[in-house]
Protein backbone atom coordinates (compact mmCIF):
# COMPACT_ATOMS: atom_id res chain seq x y z
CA UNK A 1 36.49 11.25 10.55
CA UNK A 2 35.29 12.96 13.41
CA UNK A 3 32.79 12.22 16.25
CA UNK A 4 30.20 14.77 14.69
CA UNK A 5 30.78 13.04 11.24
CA UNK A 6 30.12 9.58 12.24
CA UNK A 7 26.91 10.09 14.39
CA UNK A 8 25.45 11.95 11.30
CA UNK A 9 26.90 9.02 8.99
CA UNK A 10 24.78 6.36 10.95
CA UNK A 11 21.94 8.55 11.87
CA UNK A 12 20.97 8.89 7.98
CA UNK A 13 22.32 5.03 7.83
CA UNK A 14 19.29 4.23 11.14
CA UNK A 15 16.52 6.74 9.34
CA UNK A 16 16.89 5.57 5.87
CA UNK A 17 16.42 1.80 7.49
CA UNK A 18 13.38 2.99 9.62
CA UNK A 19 12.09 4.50 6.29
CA UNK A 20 13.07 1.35 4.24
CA UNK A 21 10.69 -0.49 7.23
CA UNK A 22 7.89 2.17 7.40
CA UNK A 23 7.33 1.48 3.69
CA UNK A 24 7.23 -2.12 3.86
CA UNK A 25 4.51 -1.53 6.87
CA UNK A 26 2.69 -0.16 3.89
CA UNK A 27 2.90 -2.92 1.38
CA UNK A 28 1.92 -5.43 4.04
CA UNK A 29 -0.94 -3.39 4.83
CA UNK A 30 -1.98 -3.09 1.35
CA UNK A 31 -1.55 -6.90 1.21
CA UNK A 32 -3.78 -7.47 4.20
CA UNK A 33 -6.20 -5.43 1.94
CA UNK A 34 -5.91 -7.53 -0.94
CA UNK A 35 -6.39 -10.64 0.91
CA UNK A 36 -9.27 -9.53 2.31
CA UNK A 37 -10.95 -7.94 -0.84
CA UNK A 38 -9.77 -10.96 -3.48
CA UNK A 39 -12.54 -13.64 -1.95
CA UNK A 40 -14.82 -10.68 -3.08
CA UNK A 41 -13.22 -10.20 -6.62
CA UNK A 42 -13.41 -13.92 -7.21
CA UNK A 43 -17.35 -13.53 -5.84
CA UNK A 44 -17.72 -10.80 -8.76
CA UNK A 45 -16.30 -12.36 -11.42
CA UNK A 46 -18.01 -15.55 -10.96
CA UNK A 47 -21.43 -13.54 -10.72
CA UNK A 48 -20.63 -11.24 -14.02
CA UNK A 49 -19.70 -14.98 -15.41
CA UNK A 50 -23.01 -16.05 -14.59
CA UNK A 51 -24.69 -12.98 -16.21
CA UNK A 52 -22.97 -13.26 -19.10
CA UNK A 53 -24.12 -16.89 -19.67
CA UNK A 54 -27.91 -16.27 -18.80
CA UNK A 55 -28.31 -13.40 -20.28
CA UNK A 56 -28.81 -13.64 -24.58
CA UNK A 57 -28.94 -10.43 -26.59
CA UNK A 58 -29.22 -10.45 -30.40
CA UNK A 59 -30.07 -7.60 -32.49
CA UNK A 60 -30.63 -5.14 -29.88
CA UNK A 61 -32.73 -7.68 -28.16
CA UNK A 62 -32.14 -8.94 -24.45
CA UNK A 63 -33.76 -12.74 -23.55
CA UNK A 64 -32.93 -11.89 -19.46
CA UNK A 65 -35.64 -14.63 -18.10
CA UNK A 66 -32.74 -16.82 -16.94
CA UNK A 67 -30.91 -14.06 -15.74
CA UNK A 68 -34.13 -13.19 -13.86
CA UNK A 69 -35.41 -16.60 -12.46
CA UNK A 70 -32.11 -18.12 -11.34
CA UNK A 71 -32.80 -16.52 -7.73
CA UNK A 72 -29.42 -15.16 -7.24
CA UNK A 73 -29.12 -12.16 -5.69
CA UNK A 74 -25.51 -11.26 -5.94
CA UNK A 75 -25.53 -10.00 -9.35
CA UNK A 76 -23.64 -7.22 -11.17
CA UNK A 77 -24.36 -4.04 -10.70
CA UNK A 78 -24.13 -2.60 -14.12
CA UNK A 79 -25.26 -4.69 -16.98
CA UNK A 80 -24.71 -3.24 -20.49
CA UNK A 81 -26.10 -4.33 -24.03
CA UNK A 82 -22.81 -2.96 -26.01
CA UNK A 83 -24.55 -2.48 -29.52
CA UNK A 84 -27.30 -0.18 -28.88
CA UNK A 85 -25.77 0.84 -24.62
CA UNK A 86 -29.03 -0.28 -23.21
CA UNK A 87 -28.72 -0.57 -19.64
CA UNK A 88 -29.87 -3.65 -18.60
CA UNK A 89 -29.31 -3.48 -15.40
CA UNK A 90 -27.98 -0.38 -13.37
CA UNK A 91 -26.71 0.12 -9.42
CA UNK A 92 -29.15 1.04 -7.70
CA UNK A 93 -27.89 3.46 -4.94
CA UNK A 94 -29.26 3.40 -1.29
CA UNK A 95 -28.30 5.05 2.16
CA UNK A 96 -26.60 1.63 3.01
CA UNK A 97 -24.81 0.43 -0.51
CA UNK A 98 -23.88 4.19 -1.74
CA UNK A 99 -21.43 3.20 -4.39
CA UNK A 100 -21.99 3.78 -7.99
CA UNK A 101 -19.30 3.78 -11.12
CA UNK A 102 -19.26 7.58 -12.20
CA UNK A 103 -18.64 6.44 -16.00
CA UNK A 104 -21.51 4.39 -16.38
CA UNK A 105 -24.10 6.49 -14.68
CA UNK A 106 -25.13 8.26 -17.23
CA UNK A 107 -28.32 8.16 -19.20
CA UNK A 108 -29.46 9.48 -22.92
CA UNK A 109 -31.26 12.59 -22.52
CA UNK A 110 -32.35 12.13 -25.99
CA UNK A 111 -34.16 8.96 -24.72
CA UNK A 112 -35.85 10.98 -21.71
CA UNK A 113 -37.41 13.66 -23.91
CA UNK A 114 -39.67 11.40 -25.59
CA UNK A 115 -41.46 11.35 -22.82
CA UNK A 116 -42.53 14.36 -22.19
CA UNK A 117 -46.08 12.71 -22.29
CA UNK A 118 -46.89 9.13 -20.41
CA UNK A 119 -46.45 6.74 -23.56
CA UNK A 120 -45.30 2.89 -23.48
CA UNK A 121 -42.13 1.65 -24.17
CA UNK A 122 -41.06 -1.73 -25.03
CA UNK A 123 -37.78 -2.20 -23.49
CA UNK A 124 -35.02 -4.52 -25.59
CA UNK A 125 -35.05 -6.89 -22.57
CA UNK A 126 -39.40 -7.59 -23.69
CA UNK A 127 -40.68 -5.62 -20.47
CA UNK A 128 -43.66 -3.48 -21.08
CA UNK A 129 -43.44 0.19 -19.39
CA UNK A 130 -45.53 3.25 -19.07
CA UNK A 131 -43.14 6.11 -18.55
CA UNK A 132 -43.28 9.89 -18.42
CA UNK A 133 -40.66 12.37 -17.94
CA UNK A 134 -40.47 16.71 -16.97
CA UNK A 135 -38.69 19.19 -15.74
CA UNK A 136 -37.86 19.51 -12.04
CA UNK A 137 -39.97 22.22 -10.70
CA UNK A 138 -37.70 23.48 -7.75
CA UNK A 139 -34.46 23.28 -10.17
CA UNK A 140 -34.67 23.50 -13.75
CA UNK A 141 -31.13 22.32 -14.21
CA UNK A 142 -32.70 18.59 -13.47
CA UNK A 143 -35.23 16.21 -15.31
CA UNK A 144 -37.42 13.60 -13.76
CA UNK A 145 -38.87 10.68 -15.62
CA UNK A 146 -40.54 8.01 -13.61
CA UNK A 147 -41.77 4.73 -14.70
CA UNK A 148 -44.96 1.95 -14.03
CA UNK A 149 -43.92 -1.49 -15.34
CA UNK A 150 -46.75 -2.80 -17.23
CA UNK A 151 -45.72 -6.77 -17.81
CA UNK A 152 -42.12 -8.44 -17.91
CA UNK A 153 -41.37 -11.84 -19.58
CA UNK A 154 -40.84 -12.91 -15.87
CA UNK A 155 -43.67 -11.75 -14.20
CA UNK A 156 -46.83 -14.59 -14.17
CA UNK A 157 -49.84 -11.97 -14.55
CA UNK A 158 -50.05 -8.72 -16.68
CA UNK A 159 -51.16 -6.02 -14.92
CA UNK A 160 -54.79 -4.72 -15.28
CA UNK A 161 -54.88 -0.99 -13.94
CA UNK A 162 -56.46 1.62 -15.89
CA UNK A 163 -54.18 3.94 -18.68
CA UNK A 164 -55.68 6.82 -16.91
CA UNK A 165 -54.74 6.25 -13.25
CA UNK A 166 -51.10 4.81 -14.15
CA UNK A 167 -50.72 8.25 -15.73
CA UNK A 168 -52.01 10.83 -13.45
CA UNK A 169 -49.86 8.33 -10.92
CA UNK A 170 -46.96 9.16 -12.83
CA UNK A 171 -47.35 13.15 -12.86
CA UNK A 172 -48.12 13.74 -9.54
CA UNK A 173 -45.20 11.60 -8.81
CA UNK A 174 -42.77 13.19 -11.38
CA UNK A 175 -43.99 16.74 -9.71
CA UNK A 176 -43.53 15.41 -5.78
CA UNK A 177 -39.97 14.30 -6.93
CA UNK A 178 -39.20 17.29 -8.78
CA UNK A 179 -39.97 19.72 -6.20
CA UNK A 180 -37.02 18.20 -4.02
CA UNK A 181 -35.01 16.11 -6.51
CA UNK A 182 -31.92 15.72 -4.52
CA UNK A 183 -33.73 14.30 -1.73
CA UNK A 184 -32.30 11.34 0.04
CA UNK A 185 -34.86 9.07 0.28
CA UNK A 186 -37.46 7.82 -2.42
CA UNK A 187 -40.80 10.00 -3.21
CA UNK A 188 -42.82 6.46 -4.20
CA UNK A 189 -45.89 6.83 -2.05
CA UNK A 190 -48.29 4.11 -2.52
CA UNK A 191 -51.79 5.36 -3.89
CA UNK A 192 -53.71 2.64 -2.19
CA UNK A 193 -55.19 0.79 -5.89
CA UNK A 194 -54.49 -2.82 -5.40
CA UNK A 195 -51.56 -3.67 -7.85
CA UNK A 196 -50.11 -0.31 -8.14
CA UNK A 197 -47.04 0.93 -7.98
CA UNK A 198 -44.04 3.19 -9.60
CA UNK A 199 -41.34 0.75 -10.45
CA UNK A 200 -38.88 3.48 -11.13
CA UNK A 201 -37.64 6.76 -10.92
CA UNK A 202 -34.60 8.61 -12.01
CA UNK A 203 -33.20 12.56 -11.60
CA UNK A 204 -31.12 13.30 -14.38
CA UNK A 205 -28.85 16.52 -15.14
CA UNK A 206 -30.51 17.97 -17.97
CA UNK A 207 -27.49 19.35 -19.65
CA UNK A 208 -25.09 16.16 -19.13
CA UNK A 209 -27.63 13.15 -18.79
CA UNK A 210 -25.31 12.02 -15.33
CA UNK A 211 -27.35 10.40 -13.13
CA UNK A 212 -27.68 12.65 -9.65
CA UNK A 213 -30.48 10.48 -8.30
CA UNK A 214 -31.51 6.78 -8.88
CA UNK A 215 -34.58 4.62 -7.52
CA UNK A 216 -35.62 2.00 -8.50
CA UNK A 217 -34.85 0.73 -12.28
CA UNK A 218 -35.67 2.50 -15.43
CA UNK A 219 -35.07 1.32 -18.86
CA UNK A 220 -32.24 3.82 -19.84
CA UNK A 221 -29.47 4.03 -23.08
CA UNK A 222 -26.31 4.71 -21.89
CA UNK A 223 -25.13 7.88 -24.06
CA UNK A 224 -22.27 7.01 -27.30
CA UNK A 225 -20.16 9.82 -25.76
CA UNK A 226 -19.18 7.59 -22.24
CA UNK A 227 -16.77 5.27 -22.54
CA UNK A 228 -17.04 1.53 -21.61
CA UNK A 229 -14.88 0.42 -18.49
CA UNK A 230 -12.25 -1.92 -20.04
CA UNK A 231 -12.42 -5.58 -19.33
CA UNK A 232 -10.32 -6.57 -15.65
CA UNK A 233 -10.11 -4.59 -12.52
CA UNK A 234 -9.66 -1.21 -11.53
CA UNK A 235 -9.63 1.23 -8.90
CA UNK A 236 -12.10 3.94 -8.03
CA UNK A 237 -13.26 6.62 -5.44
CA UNK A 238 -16.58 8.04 -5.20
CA UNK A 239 -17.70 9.24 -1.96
CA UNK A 240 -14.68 9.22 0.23
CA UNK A 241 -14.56 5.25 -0.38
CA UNK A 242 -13.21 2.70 -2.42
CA UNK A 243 -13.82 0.50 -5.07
CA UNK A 244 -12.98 -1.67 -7.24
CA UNK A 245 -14.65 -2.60 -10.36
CA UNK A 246 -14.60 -5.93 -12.09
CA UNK A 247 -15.88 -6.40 -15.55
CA UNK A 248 -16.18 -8.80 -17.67
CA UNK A 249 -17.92 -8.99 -21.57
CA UNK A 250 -18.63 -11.16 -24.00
CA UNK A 251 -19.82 -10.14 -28.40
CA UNK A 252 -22.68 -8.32 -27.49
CA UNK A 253 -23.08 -7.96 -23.08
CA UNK A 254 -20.77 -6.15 -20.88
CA UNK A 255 -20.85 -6.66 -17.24
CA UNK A 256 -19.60 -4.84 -13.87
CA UNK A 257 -19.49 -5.46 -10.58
CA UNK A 258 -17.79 -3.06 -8.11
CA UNK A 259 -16.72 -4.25 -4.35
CA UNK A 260 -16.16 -1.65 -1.84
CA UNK A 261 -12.65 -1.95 -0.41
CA UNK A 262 -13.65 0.57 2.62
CA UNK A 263 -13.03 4.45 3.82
CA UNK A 264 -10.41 6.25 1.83
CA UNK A 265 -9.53 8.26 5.23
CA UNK A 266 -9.94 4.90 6.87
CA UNK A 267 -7.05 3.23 4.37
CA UNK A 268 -4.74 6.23 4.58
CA UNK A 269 -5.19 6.30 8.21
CA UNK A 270 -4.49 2.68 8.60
CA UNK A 271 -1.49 2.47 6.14
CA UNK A 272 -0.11 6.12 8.01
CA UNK A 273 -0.13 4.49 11.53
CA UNK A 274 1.74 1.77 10.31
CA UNK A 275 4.39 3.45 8.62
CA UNK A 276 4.57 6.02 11.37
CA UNK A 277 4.33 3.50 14.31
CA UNK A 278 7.02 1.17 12.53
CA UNK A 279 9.44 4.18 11.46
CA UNK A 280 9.30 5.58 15.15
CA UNK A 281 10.21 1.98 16.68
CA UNK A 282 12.76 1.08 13.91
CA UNK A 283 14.32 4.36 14.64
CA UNK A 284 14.47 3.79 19.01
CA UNK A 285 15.42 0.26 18.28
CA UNK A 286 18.19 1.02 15.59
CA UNK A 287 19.50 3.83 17.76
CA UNK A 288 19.60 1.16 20.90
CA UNK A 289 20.55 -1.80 19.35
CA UNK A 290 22.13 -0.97 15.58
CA UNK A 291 23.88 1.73 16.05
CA UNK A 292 27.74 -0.19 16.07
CA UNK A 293 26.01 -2.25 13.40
CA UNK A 294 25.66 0.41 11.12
CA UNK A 295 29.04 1.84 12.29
CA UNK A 296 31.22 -0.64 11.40
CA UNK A 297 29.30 -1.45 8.46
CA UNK A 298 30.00 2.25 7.02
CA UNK A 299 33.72 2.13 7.57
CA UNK A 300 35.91 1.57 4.61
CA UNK A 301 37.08 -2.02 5.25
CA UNK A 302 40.62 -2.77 2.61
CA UNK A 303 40.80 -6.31 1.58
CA UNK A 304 43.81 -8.62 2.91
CA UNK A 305 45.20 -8.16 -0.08
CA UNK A 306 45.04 -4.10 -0.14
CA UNK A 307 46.09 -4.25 3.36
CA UNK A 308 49.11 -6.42 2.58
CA UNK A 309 49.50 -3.87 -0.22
CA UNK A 310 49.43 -0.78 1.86
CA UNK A 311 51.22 -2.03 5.33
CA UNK A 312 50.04 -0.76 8.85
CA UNK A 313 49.20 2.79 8.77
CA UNK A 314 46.56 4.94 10.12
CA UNK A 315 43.54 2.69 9.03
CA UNK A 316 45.35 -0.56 9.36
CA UNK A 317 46.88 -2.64 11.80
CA UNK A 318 48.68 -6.20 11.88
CA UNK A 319 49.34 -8.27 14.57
CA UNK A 320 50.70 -11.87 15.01
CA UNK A 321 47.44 -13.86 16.99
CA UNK A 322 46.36 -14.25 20.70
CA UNK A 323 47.62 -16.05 23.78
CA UNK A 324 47.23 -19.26 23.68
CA UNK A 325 45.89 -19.59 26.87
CA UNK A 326 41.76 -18.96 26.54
CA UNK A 327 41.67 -17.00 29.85
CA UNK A 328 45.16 -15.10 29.41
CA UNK A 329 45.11 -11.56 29.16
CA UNK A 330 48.65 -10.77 27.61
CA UNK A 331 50.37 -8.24 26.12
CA UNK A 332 48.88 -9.19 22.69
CA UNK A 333 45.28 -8.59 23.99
CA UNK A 334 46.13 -5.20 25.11
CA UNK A 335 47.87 -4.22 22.21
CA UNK A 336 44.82 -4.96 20.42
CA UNK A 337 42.54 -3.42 22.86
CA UNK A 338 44.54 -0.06 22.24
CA UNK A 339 44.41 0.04 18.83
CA UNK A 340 40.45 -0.47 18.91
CA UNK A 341 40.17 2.17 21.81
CA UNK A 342 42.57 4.42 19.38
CA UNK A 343 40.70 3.57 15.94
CA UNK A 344 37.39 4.45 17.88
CA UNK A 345 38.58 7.70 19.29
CA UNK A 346 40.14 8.78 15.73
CA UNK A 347 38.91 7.40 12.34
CA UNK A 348 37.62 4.04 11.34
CA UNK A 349 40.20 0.96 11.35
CA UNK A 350 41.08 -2.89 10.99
CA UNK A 351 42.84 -5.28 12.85
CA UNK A 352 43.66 -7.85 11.01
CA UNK A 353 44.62 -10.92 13.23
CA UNK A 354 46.95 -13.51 12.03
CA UNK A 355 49.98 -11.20 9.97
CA UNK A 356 53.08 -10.31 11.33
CA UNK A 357 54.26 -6.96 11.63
CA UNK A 358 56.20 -6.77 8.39
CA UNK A 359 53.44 -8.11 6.30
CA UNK A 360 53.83 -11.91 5.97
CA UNK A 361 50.88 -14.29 5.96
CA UNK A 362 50.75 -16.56 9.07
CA UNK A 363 47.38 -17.50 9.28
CA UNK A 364 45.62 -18.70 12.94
CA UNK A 365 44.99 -22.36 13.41
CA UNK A 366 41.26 -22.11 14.04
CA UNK A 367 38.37 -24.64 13.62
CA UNK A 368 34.81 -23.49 14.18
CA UNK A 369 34.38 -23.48 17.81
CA UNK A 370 37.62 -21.88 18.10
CA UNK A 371 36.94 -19.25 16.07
CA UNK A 372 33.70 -18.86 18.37
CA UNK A 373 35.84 -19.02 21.78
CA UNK A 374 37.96 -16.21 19.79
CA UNK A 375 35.87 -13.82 18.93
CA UNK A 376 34.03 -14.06 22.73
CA UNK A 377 37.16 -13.56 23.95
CA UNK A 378 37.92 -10.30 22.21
CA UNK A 379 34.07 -8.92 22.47
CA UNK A 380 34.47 -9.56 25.98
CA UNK A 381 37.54 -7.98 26.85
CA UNK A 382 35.84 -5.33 24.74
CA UNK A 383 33.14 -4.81 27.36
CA UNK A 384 34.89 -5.14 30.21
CA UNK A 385 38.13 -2.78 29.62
CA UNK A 386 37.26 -0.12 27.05
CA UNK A 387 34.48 2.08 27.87
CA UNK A 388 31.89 3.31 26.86
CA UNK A 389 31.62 0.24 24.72
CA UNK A 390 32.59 1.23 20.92
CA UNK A 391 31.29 0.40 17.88
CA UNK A 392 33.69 -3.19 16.23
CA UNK A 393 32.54 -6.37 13.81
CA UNK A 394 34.58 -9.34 13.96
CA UNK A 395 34.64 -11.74 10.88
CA UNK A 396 37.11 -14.34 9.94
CA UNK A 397 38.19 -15.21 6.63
CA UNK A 398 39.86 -17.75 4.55
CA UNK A 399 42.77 -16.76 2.06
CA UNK A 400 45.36 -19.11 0.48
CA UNK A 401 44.28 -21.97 3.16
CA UNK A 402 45.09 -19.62 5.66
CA UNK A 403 42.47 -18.02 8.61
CA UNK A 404 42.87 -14.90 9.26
CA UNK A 405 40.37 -12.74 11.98
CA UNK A 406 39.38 -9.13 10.86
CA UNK A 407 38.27 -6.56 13.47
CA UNK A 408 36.58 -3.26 12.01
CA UNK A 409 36.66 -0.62 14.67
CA UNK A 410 34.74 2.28 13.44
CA UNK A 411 35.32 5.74 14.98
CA UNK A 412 32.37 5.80 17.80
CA UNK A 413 29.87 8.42 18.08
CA UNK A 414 30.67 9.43 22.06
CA UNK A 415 33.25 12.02 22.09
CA UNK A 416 35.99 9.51 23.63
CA UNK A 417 36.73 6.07 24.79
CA UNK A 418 38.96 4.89 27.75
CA UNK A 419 40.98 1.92 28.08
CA UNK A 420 41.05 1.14 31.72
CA UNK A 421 40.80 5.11 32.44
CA UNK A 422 43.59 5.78 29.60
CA UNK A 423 42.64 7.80 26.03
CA UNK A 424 44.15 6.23 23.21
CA UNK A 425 44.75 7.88 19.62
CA UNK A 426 45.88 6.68 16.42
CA UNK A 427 49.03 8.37 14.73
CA UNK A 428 50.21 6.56 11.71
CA UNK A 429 50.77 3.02 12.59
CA UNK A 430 50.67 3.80 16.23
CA UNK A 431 48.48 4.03 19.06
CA UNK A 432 49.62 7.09 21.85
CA UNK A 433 48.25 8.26 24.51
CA UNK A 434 46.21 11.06 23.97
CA UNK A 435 48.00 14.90 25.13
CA UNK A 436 46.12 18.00 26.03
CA UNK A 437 45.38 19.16 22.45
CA UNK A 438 44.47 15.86 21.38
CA UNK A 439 41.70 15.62 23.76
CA UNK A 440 40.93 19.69 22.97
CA UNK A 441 40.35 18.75 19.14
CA UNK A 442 37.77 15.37 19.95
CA UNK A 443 35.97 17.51 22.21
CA UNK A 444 35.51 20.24 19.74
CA UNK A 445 34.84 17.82 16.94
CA UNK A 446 32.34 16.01 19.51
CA UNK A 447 30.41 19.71 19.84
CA UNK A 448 30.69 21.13 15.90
């Protein structure tokens, strides 16, 4: 395999790691996420649990006084009474707290039409209101119906303003809203009559009944046609953020409760720098530090057992042990070193340490720290006589209660290697000096 081949081989092998770490970057971003936003899941559920235990509907009617008077202020944002879809309770949207839950905002435009003269409605939840709805003046494409609550099983005192002013209230509001009904902000000016106020407002798309505009509550049926949010979590964008819903339901109440997670650019952004600021250091680190890792670890490594099988060749090569001496360099050492400078100038190959040169099984009598002192020794005559530095793993094994030590020299990725100035090649079983032509074809396989 040729230079060219093997810096490709462990390029892919270093980007496909770099990837493999740029996408866990990701998931422990996403993590971080979920850590954060689960204290405010938990918060939800426990408030829609709440609701759903205050709150008693029967028949299409809503007891919500408990609901009401417990003085907690953290409670869902949708509330839904599933037999007849009356919305007990709705998000109300603002400049600072933006998100809604597109299914649910929706209204009966049925319901809005009855009202195309003030009349009073008794809500299922026993409030008392005086609404009136019309037709948007500046777009006829919307309807505006605003609302004066009269009394609510809640409130202490009933209220004690005129029919008459509540209503002509009501239609100059409706008109001020409906000649800009896609303003931002709220068209509920105060007339100055102690006690009076518009509790509500609402633009609504004529033709689909969605919601473009909310104040304040109004009582509302949520139409047959949308369909419920089923009971758990999910995930949601509206606005460039995002959300996630909790809901939770008993016989006759469903309840919802969204928690913003936070910018959808923001997220993206956040999980793209970490993949890309992960993949680019995995890469410079894996090309600095990995690259004989990933080397050795793509060469074709034969067991003992297929190398006994096979005999020395051009892959494979035997040889008896070491000197005994720890700070001998014999011939042994450099017979070694030549076949690792040759393997790493021509093709991937093993050294296995400890079988003679026809084959037999000697073994190496080796505890641990001599295995240790070993392999030191061999790294560093490595280091200091073959240069540049190529690519080898060292591992020792145990077979038939013998030690053997494996070397895996993998065929480097610089165009050659010199052992103490000389260019080694492997032919066969042996390890030459390299010729003219020898050195012609690893440069040209070095530049292809």
């Amino acid at each position: 395999m040729g230079a060219f081949s093997t810096r490709q081989r462990v390029s892919r092998k270093i980007a496909r790691f770099s990837l493999a770490l740029g996408a866990s970057a990701i998931f422990l971003t996403a993590s971080v996420y979920v850590t954060v936003t689960y204290p405010e899941v938990r918060r939800a559920q426990m408030s829609n649990q709440r609701a759903l235990q205050e709150i008693a509907c029967q028949g299409g009617n809503c007891d919500i006084q408990k609901f009401m008077g417990d003085g907690e202020s953290d409670g869902p944002d949708y509330i839904v009474e599933t037999d007849g879809r009356f919305l007990i309770a709705v998000a109300g949207a603002t400049v600072e707290n933006p998100g809604i839950f597109p299914p649910l905002n929706y209204t009966d435009a049925g319901f809005i039409a009855k009202f195309r003269q003030p009349q009073w409605y008794n809500a299922p939840d026993g409030e008392v209101w005086r609404l009136y709805s019309e037709t948007s003046q500046a777009d006829k494409d919307f309807e505006i119906v605003v609302g004066y609550q009269d009394s609510a099983p809640w409130k202490i005192a009933r209220s004690c303003v005129e029919v008459t002013v509540v209503d002509n209230i009501l239609k100059h509001e409706a008109k001020e809203i409906g000649a800009n009904p896609l303003a931002r902000q709220g068209a509920t000016s105060r007339t100055g009559i102690k006690g009076l106020q518009l509790d509500g407002f609402s633009v609504i798309e004529k033709d689909s009944g969605w919601i473009a505009r909310w104040g304040a509550w109004l009582p509302a049926f949520l139409p047959r046609s949308r369909k419920l949010p089923a009971i758990g979590w999910q995930v949601y964008s509206h606005a460039g953020d995002l959300y996630i819903l909790q809901t939770n339901a008993n016989e006759s109440i469903l309840v919802s409760t969204f928690i913003r997670v936070g910018s959808l650019w923001w997220i993206a952004g956040s999980f793209g720098f970490a993949f890309l600021v992960t993949v680019v250091a995995a890469d410079l680190l894996g090309k600095r530090f990995l690259r004989a890792y990933f080397a050795t670890r793509a060469a074709q490594i034969p067991t003992l057992e297929e190398a006994q099988r096979i005999g020395e060749g051009q892959s494979i090569e035997f040889k008896r042990g070491l000197s005994d001496a720890e700070d001998r360099q014999g011939g042994v050492e450099e017979e070694i070193l030549k076949s690792i400078a040759a393997f790493a100038n021509t093709n991937d190959g093993v050294i296995f340490i400890g079988i003679d040169d026809a084959g037999r099984l000697k073994g190496l009598n080796l505890d641990f720290k001599q295995k240790d002192r070993m392999e030191q020794k061999i790294r560093q005559l490595v280091r200091n006589r073959i240069k540049p530095t190529p690519p080898i793993q060292i591992a020792f094994e145990d077979h038939r209660g013998l030690v053997f030590a494996r070397i895996v020299a993998a065929r480097g990725d610089d165009p050659i290697y010199l052992l103490s100035g000389v260019i080694y090649v492997r032919y066969g079983s042996s390890d030459v000096q390299a010729q003219p032509e020898d050195l012609k074809r690893l440069m040209t396989e070095y530049k292809a």
